[in-house]
Protein backbone atom coordinates (compact mmCIF):
# COMPACT_ATOMS: atom_id res chain seq x y z
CA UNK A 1 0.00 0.00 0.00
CA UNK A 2 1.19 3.57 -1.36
CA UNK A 3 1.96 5.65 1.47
CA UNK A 4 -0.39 9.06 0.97
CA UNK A 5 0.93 12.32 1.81
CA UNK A 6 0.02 16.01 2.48
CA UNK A 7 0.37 18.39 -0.83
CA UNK A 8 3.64 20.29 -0.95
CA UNK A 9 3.07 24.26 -1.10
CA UNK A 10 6.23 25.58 -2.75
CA UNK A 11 5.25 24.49 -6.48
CA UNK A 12 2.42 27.14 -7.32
CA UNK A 13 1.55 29.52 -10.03
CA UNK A 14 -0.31 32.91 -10.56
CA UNK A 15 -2.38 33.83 -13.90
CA UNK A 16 -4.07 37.18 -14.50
CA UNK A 17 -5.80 37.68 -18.13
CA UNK A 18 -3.87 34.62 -19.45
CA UNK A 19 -0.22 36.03 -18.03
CA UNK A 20 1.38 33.42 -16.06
CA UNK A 21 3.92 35.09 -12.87
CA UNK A 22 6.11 33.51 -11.08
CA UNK A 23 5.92 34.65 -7.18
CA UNK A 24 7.74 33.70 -3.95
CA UNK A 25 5.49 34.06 -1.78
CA UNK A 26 1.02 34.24 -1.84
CA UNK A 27 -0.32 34.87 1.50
CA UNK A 28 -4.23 35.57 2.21
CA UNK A 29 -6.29 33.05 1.53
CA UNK A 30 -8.58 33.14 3.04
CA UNK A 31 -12.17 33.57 3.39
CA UNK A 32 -14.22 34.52 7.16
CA UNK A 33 -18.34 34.37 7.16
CA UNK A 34 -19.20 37.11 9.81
CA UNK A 35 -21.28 36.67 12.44
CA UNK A 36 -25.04 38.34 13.01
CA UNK A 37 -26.22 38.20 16.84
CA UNK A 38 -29.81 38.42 17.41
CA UNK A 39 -32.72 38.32 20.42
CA UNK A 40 -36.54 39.32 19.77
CA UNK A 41 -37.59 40.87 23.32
CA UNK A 42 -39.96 38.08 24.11
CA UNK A 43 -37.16 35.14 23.76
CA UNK A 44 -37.22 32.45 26.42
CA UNK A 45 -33.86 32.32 25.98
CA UNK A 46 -31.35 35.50 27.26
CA UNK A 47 -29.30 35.07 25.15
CA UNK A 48 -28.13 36.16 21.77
CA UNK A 49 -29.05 33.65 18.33
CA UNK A 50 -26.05 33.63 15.93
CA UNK A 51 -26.46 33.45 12.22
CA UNK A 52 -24.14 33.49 9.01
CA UNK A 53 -23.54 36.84 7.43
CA UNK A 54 -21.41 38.43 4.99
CA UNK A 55 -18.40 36.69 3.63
CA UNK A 56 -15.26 39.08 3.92
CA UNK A 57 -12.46 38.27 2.41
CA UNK A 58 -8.70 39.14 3.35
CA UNK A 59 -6.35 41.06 1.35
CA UNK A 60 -3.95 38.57 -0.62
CA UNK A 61 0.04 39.75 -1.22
CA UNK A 62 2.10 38.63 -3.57
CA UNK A 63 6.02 38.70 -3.48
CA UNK A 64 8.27 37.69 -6.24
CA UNK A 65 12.32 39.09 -6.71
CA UNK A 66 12.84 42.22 -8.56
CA UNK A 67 13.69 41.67 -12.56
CA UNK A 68 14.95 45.13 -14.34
CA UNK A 69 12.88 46.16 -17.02
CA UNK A 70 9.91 44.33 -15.58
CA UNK A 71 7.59 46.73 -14.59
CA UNK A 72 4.22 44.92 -15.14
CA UNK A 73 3.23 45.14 -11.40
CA UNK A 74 3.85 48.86 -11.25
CA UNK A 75 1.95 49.56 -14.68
CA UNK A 76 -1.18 47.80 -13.21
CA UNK A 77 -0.59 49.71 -10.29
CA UNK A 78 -0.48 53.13 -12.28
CA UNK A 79 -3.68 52.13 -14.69
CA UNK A 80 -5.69 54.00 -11.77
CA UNK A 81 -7.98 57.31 -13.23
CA UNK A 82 -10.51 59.29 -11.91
CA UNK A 83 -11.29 56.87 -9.23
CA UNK A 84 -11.21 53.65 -11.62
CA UNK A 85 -8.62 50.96 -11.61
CA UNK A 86 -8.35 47.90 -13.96
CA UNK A 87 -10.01 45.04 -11.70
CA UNK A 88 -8.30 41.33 -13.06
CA UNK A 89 -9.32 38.22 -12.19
CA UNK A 90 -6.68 35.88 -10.85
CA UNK A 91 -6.08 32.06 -10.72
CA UNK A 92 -3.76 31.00 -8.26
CA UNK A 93 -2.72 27.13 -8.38
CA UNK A 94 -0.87 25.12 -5.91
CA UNK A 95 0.34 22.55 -8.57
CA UNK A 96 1.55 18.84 -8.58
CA UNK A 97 4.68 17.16 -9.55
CA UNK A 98 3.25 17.11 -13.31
CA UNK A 99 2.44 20.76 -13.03
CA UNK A 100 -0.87 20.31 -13.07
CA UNK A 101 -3.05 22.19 -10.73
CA UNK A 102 -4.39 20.13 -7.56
CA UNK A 103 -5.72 23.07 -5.62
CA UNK A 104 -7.19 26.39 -7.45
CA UNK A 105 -8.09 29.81 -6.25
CA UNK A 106 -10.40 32.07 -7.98
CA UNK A 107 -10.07 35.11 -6.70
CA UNK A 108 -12.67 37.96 -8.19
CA UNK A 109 -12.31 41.33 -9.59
CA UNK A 110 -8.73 41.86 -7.98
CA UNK A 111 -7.33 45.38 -7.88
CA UNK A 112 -3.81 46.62 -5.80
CA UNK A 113 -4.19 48.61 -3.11
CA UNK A 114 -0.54 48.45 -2.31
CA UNK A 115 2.82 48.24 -4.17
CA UNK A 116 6.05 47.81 -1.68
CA UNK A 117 9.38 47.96 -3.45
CA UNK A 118 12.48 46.07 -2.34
CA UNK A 119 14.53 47.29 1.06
CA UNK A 120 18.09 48.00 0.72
CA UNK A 121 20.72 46.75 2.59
CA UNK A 122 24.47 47.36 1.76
CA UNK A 123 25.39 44.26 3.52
CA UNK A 124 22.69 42.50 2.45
CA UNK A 125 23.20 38.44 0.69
CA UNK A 126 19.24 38.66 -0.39
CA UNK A 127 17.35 38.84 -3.70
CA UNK A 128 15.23 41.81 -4.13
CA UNK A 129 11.86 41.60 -3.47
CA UNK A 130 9.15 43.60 -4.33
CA UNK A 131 5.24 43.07 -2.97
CA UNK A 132 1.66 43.67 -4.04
CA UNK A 133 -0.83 43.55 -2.21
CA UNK A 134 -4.69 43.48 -3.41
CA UNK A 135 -8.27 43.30 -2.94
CA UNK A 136 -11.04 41.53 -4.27
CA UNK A 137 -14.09 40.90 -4.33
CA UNK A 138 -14.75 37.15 -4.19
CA UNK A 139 -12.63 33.69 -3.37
CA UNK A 140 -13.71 30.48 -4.20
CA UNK A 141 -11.25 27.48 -4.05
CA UNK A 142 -11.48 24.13 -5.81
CA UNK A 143 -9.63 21.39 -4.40
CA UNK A 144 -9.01 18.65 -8.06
């Protein structure tokens, strides 16, 4: 019998509109269903019902090393006018040993809200790396 273990999550890939990027690092994730507390006045209980709410969704960052010339994070960034922004949707995929996605992320109508460019350190043994980090508007994952 074939010994069955947990997925690996260092073999992963991003797509936006068909463009496939390689990142370090995607953090964010996730996905939290608020809660709504409620009591009518003539309960027999005292205390509080709890129901599902709205989903909210966390902001997801994405880190990758810093390429010159490659400034496709920063024109995204800079598409914003008169209070519009391009909004992408993005496929995340944590993939297997045949490249082939396993576990998918669909994350809805994505926009960044923050560009961080690399630190500098003059000692420093590091790769550059520069960070987005976005919103959405929806998350739905797909485990194959």
């Amino acid at each position: 019998m074939a010994a069955t273990y947990p997925l690996v999550k260092f073999h992963f890939q991003v797509d936006w509109g068909g463009t496939k990027i390689g990142f370090t690092e995607v953090t964010g994730l996730d996905v939290e269903t608020e809660v709504v507390e409620y009591r009518h006045g003539a309960s027999p209980e005292y205390s509080k019902i709890k129901m599902p709410g709205m989903q909210k969704f966390s902001n997801i960052t994405l880190k990758r090393g810093t390429f010159k010339g490659d400034n496709e994070l920063f024109e995204w960034w800079n598409s914003v006018s008169l209070n519009t922004i391009e909004r992408r949707n993005i496929t995340i995929s944590l993939l297997n040993e045949n490249h082939e996605p396993v576990v998918t992320w669909k994350v809805k109508n994505a926009w960044p809200t923050k560009i961080q460019s690399t630190d500098l350190k003059a000692d420093g043994n590091e790769v550059a790396i520069e960070s987005m980090e976005i919103v959405h508007e929806g998350l739905m994952i797909q485990n194959e």
